[in-house]
C-alpha atoms as a PDB file:
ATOM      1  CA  UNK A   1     109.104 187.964 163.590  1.00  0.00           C
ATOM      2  CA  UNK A   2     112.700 188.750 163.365  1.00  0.00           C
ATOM      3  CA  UNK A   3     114.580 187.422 160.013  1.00  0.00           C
ATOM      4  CA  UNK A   4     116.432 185.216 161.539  1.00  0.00           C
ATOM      5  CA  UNK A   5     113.703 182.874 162.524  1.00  0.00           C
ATOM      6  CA  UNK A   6     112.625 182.541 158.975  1.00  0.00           C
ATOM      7  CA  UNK A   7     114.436 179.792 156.703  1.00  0.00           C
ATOM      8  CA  UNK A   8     115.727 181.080 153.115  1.00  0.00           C
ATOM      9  CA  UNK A   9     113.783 179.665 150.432  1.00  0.00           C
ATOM     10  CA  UNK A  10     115.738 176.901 148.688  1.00  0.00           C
ATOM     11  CA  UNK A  11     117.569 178.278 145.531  1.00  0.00           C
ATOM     12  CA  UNK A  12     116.018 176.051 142.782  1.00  0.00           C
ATOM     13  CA  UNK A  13     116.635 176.336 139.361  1.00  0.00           C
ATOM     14  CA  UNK A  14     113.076 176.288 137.680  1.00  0.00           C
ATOM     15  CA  UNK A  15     110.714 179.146 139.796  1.00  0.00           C
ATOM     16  CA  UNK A  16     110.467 178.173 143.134  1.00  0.00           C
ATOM     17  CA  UNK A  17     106.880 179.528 143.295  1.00  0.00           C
ATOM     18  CA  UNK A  18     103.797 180.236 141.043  1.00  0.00           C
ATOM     19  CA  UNK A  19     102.982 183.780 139.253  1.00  0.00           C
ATOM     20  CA  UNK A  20      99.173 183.374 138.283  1.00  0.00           C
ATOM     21  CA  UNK A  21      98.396 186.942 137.468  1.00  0.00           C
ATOM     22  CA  UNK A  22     100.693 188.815 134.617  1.00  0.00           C
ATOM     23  CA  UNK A  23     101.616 192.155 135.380  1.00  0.00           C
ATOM     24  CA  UNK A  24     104.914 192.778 132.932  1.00  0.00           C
ATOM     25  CA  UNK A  25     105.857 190.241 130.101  1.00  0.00           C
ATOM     26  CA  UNK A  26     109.566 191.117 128.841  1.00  0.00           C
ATOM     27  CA  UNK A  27     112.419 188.927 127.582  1.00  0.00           C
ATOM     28  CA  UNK A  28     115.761 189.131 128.755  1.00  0.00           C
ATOM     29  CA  UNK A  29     118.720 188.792 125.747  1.00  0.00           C
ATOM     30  CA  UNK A  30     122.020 188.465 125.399  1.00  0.00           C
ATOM     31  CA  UNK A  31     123.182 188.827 129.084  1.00  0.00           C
ATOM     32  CA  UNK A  32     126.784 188.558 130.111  1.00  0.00           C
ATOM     33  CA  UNK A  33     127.000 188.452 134.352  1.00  0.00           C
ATOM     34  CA  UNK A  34     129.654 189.641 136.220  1.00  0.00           C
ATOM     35  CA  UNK A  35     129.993 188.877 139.998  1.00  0.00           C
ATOM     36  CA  UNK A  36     132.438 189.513 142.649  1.00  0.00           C
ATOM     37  CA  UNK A  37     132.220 188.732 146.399  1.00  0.00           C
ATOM     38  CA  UNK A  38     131.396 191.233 148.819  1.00  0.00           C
ATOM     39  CA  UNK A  39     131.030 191.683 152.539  1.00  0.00           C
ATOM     40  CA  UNK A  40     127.370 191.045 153.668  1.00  0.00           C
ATOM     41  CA  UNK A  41     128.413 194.077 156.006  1.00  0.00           C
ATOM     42  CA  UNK A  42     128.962 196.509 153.491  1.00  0.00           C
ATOM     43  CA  UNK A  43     125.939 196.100 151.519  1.00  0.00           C
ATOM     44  CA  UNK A  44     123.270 195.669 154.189  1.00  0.00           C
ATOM     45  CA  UNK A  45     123.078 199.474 154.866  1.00  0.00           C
ATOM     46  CA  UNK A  46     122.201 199.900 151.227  1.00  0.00           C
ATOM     47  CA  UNK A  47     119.132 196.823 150.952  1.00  0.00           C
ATOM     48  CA  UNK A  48     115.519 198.146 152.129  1.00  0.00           C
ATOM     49  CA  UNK A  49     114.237 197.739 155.319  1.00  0.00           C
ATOM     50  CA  UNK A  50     113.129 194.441 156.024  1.00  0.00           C
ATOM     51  CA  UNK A  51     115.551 192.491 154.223  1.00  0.00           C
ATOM     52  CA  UNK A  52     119.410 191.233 154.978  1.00  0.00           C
ATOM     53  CA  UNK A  53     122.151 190.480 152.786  1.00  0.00           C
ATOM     54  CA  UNK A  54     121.584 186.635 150.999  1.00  0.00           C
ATOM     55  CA  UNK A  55     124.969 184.924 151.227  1.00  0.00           C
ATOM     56  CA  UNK A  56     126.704 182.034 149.579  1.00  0.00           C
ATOM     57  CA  UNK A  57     129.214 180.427 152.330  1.00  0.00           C
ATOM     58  CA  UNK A  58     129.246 183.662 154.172  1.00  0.00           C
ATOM     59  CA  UNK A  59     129.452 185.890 151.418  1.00  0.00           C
ATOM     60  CA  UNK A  60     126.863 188.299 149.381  1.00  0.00           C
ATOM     61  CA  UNK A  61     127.721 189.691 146.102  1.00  0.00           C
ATOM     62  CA  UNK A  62     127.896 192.832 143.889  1.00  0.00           C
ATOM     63  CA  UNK A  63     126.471 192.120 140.234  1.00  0.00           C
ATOM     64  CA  UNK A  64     127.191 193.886 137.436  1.00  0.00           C
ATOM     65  CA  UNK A  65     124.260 192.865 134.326  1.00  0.00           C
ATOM     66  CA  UNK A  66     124.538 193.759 131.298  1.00  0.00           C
ATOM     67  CA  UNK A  67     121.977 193.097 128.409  1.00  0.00           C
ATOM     68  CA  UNK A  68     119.238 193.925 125.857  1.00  0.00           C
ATOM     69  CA  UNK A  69     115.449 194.008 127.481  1.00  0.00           C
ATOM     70  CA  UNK A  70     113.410 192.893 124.780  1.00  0.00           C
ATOM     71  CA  UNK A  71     109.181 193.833 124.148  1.00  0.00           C
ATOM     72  CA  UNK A  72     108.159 195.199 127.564  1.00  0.00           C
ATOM     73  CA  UNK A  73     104.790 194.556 127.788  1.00  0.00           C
ATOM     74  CA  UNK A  74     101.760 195.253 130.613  1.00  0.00           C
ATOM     75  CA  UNK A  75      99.449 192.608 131.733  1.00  0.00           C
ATOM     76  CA  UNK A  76      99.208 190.050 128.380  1.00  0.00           C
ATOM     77  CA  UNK A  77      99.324 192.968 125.934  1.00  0.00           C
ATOM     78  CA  UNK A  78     101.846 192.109 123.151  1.00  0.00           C
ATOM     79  CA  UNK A  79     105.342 193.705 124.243  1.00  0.00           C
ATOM     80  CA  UNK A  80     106.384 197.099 122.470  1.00  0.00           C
ATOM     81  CA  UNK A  81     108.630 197.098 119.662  1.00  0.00           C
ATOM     82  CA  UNK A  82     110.420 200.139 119.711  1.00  0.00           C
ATOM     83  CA  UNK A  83     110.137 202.297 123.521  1.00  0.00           C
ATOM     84  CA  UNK A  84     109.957 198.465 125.539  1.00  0.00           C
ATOM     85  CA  UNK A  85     113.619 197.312 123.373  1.00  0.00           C
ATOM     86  CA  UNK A  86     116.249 198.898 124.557  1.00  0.00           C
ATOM     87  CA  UNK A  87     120.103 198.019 126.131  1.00  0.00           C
ATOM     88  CA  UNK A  88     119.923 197.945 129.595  1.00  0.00           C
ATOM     89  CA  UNK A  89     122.991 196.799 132.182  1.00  0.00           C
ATOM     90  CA  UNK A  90     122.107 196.761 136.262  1.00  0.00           C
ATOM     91  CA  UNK A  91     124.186 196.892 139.220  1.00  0.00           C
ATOM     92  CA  UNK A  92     122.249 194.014 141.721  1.00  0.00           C
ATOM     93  CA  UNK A  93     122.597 193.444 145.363  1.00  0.00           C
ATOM     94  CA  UNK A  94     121.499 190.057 146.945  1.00  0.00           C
ATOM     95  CA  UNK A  95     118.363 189.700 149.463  1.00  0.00           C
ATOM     96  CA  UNK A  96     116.433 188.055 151.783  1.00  0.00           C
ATOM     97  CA  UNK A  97     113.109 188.815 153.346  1.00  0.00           C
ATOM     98  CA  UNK A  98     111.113 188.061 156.650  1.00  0.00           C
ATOM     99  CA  UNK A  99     109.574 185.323 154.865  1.00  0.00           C
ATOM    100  CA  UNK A 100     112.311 183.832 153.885  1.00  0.00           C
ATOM    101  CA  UNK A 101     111.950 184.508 149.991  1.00  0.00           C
ATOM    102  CA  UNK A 102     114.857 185.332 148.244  1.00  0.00           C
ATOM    103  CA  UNK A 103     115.288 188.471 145.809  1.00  0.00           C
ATOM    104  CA  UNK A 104     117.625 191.152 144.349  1.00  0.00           C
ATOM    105  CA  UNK A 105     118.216 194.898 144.880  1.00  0.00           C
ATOM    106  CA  UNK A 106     118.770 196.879 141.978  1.00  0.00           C
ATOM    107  CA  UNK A 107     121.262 199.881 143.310  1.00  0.00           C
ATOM    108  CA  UNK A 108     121.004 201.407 139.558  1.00  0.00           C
ATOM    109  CA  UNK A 109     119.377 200.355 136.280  1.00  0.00           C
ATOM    110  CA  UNK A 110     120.898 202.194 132.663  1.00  0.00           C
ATOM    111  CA  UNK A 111     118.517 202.015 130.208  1.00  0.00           C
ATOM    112  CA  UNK A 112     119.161 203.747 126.703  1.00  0.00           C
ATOM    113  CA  UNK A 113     115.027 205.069 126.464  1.00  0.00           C
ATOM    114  CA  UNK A 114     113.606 207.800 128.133  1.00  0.00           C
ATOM    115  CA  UNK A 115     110.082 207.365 128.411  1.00  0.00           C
ATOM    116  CA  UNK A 116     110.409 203.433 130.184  1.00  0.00           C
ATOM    117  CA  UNK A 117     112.759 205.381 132.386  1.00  0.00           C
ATOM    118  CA  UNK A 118     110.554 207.609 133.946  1.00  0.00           C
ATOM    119  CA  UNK A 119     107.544 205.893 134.251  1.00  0.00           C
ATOM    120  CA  UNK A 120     109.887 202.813 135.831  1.00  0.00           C
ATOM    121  CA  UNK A 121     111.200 206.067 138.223  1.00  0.00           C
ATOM    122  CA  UNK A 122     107.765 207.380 138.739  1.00  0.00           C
ATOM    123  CA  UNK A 123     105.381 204.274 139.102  1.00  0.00           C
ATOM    124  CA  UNK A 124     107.433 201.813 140.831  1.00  0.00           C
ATOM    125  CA  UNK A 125     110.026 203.873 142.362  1.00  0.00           C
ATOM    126  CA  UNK A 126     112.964 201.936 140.886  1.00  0.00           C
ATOM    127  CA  UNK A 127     116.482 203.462 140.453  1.00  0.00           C
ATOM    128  CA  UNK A 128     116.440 203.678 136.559  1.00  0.00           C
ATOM    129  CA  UNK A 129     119.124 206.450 134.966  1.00  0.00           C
ATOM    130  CA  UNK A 130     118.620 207.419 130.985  1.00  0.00           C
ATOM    131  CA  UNK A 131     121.897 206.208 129.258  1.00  0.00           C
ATOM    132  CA  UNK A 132     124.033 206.472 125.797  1.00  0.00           C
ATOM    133  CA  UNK A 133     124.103 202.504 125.513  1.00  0.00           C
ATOM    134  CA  UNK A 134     124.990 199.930 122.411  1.00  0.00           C
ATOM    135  CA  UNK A 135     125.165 196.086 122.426  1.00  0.00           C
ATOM    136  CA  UNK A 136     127.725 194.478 119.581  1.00  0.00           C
ATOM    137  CA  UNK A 137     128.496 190.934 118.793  1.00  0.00           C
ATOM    138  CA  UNK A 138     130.684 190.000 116.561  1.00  0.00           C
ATOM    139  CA  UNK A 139     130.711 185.895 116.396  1.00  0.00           C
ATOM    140  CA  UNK A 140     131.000 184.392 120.083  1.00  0.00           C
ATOM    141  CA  UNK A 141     132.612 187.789 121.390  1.00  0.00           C
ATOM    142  CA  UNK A 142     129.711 190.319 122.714  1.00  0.00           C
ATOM    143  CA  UNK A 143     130.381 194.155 124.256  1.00  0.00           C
ATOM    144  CA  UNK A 144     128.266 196.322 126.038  1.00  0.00           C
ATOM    145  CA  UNK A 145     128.879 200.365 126.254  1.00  0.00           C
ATOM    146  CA  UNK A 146     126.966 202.757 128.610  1.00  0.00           C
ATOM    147  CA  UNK A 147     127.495 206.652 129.674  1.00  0.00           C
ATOM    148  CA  UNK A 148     124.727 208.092 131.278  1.00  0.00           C
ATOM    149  CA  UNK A 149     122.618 210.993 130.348  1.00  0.00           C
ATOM    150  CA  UNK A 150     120.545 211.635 133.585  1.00  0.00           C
ATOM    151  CA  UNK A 151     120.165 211.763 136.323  1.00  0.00           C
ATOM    152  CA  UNK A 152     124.004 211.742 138.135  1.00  0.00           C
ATOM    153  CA  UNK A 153     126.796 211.332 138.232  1.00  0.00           C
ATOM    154  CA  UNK A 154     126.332 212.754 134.722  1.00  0.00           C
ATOM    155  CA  UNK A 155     128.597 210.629 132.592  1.00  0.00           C
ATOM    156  CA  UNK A 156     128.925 207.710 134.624  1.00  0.00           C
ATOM    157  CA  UNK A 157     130.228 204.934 132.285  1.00  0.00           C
ATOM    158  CA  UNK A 158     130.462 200.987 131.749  1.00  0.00           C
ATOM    159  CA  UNK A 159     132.635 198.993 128.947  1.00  0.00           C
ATOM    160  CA  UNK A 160     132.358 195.687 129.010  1.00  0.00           C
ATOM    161  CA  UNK A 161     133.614 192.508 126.707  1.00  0.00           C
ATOM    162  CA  UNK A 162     133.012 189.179 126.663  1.00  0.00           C
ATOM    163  CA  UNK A 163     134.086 185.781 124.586  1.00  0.00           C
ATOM    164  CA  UNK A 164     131.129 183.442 124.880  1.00  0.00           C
ATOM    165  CA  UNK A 165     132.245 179.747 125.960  1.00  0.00           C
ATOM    166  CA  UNK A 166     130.455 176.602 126.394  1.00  0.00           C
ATOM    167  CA  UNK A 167     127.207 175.463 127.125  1.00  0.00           C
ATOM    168  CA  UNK A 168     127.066 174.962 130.817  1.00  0.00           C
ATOM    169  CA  UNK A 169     125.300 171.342 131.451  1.00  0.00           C
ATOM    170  CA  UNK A 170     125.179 171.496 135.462  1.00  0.00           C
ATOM    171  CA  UNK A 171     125.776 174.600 137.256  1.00  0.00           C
ATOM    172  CA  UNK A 172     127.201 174.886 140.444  1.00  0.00           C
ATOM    173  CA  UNK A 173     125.590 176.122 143.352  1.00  0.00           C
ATOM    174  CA  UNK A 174     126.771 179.671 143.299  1.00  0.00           C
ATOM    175  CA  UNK A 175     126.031 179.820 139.527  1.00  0.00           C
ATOM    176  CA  UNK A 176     122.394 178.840 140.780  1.00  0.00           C
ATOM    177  CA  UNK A 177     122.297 181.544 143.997  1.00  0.00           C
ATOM    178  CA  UNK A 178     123.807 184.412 141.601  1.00  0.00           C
ATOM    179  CA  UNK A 179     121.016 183.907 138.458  1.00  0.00           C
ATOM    180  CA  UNK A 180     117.983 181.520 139.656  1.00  0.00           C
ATOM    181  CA  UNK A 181     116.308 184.867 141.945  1.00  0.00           C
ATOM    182  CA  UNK A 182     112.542 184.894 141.739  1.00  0.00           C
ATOM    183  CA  UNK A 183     112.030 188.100 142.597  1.00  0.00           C
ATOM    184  CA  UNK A 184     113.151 191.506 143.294  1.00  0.00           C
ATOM    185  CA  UNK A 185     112.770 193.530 147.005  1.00  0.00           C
ATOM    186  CA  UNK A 186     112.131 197.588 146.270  1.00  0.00           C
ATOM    187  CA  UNK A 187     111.265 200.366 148.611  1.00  0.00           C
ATOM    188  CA  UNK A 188     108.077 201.981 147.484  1.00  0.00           C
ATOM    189  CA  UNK A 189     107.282 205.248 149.183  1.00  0.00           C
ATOM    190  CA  UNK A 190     108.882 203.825 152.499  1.00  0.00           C
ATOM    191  CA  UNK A 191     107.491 200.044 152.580  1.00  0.00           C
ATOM    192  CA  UNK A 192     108.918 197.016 151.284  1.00  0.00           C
ATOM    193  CA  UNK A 193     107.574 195.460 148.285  1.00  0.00           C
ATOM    194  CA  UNK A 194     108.496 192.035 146.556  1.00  0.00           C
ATOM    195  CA  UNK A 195     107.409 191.751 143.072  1.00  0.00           C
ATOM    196  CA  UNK A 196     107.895 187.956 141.518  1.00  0.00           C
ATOM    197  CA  UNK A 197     109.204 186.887 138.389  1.00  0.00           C
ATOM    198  CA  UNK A 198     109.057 183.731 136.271  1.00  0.00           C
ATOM    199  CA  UNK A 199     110.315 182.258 133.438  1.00  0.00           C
ATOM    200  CA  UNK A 200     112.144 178.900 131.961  1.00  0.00           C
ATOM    201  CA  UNK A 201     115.575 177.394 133.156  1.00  0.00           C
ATOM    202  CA  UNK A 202     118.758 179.963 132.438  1.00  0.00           C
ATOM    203  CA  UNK A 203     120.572 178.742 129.579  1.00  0.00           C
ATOM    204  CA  UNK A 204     123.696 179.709 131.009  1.00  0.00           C
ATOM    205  CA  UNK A 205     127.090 179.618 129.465  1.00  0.00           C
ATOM    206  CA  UNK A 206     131.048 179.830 130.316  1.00  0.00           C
ATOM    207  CA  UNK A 207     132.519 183.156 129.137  1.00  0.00           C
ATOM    208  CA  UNK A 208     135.860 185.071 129.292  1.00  0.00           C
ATOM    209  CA  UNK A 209     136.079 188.895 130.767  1.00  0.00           C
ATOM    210  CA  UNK A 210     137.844 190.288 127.991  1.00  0.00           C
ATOM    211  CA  UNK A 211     136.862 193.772 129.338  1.00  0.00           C
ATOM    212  CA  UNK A 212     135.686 195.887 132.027  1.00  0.00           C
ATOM    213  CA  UNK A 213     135.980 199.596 132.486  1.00  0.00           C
ATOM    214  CA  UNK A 214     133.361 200.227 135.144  1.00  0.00           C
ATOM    215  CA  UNK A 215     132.319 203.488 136.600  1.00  0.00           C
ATOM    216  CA  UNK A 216     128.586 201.628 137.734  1.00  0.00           C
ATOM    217  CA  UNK A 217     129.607 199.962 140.617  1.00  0.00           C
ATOM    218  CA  UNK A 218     131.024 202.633 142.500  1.00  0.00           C
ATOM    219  CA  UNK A 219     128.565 205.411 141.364  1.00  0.00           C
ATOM    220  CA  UNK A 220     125.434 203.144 143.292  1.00  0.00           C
ATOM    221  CA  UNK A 221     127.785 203.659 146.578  1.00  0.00           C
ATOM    222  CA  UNK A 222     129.113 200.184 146.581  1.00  0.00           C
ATOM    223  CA  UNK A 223     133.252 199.798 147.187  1.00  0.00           C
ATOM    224  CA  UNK A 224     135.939 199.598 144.310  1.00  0.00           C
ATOM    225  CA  UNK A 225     135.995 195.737 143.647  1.00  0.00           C
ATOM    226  CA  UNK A 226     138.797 194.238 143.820  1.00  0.00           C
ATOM    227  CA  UNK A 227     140.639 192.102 141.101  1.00  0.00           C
ATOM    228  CA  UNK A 228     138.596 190.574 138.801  1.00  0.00           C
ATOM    229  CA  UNK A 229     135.057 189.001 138.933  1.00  0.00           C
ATOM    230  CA  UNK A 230     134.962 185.511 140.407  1.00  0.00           C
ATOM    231  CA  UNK A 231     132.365 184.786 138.086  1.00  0.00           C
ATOM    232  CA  UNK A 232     131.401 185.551 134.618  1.00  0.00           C
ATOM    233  CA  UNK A 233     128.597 183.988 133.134  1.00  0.00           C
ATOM    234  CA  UNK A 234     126.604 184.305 129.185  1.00  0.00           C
ATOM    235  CA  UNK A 235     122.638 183.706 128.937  1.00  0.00           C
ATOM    236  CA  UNK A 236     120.981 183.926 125.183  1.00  0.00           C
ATOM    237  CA  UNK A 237     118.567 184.906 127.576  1.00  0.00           C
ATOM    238  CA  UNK A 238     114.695 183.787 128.591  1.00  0.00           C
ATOM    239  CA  UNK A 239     111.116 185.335 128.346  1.00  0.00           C
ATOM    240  CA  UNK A 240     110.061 186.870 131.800  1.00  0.00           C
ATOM    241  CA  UNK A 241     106.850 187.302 133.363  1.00  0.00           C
ATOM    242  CA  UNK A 242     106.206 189.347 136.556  1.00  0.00           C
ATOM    243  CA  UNK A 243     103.440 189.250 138.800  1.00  0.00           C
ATOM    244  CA  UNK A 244     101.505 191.501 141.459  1.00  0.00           C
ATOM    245  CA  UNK A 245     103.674 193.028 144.287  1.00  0.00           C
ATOM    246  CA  UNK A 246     103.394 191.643 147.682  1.00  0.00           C
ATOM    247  CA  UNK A 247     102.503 193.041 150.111  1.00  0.00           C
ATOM    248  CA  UNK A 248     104.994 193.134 153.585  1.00  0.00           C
ATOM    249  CA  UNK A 249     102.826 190.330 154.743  1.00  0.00           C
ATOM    250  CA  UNK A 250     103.211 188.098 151.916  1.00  0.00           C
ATOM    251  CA  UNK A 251     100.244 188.394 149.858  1.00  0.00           C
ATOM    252  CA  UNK A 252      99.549 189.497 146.968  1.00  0.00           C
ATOM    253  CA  UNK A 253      97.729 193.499 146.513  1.00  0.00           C
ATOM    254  CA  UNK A 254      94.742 193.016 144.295  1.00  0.00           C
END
C-alpha cells in the first residue's frame, strides 16, 4: 500500500489514540518552540523509510525544542531524580506513515547526562549527543545554552532566549500540526518503528525570540534557515507517557 492511499490522521489536540501499556513516564518543562518552514523536498531524504514529509498548506517544518525533561521513568516505576532530569533541546522533522499516523523525526537530541544518552543511543537507536547545557529564567524571560561534548561535530552549540507572552486560548491550526504529534517514527536496526505518546492538552503560550545563535540545525544536515522562525511558541510543559513500539504493520510488539 503506497502512502498516498492512506489518509493523515486528523491533528487533534487531546491524543488522537489510546496508550494502554506504559513503557516511559517523563514530563516535559519549560519548553520554548521554534519553527520555520521548510521544503517537504529537502527533508524527505533525511525521514526513515516508510514515511513522507507531513505538511501544513504544502509546507513541512524544521523544529528547534528546547527544554528541561523531567523524572524519566520505565514502565510505572517512579521517574529518577537526578540521571532522568536533565536540559535537553531537539532538532524535529515532521512525518507521516503508511497508516496514515502522524509523528516526528528527531535529526539530533542534546541532553546534558551521559548515562540516559547512551542507553537512549544503544537501546532504541535514537540520535542523542552528550551536551554542556543550562536552563535560566529570570521572571517571564527563559534561555537555553547547549555545546556538545560527544559525539560530533564536537562543540556544536545552541543559545536561545525567550520573553514568555500570553496564555494562548485557541490555537491555530499550525500551532496544533507543529505541537499536538502523538508519536515519534525512528529507524531501528533498518525497520521503521512508531512509538506513541500521550499526555494532557499543551498549555501553550505567545513568546518573543529574543535570541538564537544556532549551530543545531545545520549540524543534523538540514539547510541554514532563513530569517527568523515563523513561529515561536512557550509550554510550562505536560506529563508524558509512552507506549510499546509498533510494529511496521501497526500493532503493537508484545
Amino acid at each position: 500500500m503506497s502512502l498516498a492511499h492512506v489518509p493523515a490522521e486528523p491533528i487533534t489536540p487531546d491524543p488522537v489514540r489510546e496508550v494502554p501499556d506504559t513503557l516511559l513516564t517523563q514530563s516535559w518543562l519549560d519548553l520554548s518552540f521554534l519553527h520555520w518552514a521548510a521544503d517537504p523536498a529537502d527533508v524527505a531524504p533525511l525521514l526513515p523509510a516508510g514515511t513522507v514529509p507531513d505538511t501544513h498548506d504544502g509546507l513541512t517544518y524544521v523544529g528547534l525544542v528546547a527544554f528541561r525533561m523531567h523524572r524519566v521513568g520505565w514502565f510505572k516505576v517512579p521517574g529518577v531524580p537526578y540521571l532522568g532530569t536533565f536540559p535537553e533541546t531537539n532538532v524535529r522533522l515532521y512525518s507521516v506513515d503508511r497508516h496514515g499516523r502522524r509523528g516526528v523525526v528527531f535529526r539530533s537530541l542534546e541532553a546534558s547526562r551521559l548515562v540516559p544518552v547512551a542507553i537512549a543511543r544503544s537501546t532504541f537507536r535514537l540520535p542523542y549527543m552528550w551536551a554542556r547545557m543550562a536552563i535560566h529564567r529570570h521572571a517571564d524571560t527563559i534561555s537555553y545554552t547547549s555545546s556538545r561534548r560527544w559525539p560530533g561535530p564536537r562543540g556544536a552549540r545552541s543559545r536561545i532566549s525567550v520573553r514568555i507572552g500570553e496564555r494562548i486560548e485557541e490555537p491555530t491550526a499550525l500551532e496544533h500540526f507543529l505541537t499536538a504529534r502523538w508519536g515519534m517514527h525512528n529507524a531501528y536496526f533498518g525497520r521503521m518503528v512508531y512509538l506513541p505518546n500521550s499526555h494532557q492538552r499543551w498549555p501553550l503560550h505567545r513568546a518573543e525570540l529574543l535570541h538564537c545563535e544556532d549551530e543545531l540545525v545545520t549540524a543534523a544536515g538540514l539547510p541554514l534557515p532563513v530569517g527568523p522562525p515563523v513561529s515561536v511558541l512557550y509550554s510550562p510543559g505536560v506529563p508524558v507517557r509512552f507506549g510499546r513500539p509498533a510494529r511496521p504493520g501497526g500493532l503493537p510488539t508484545r
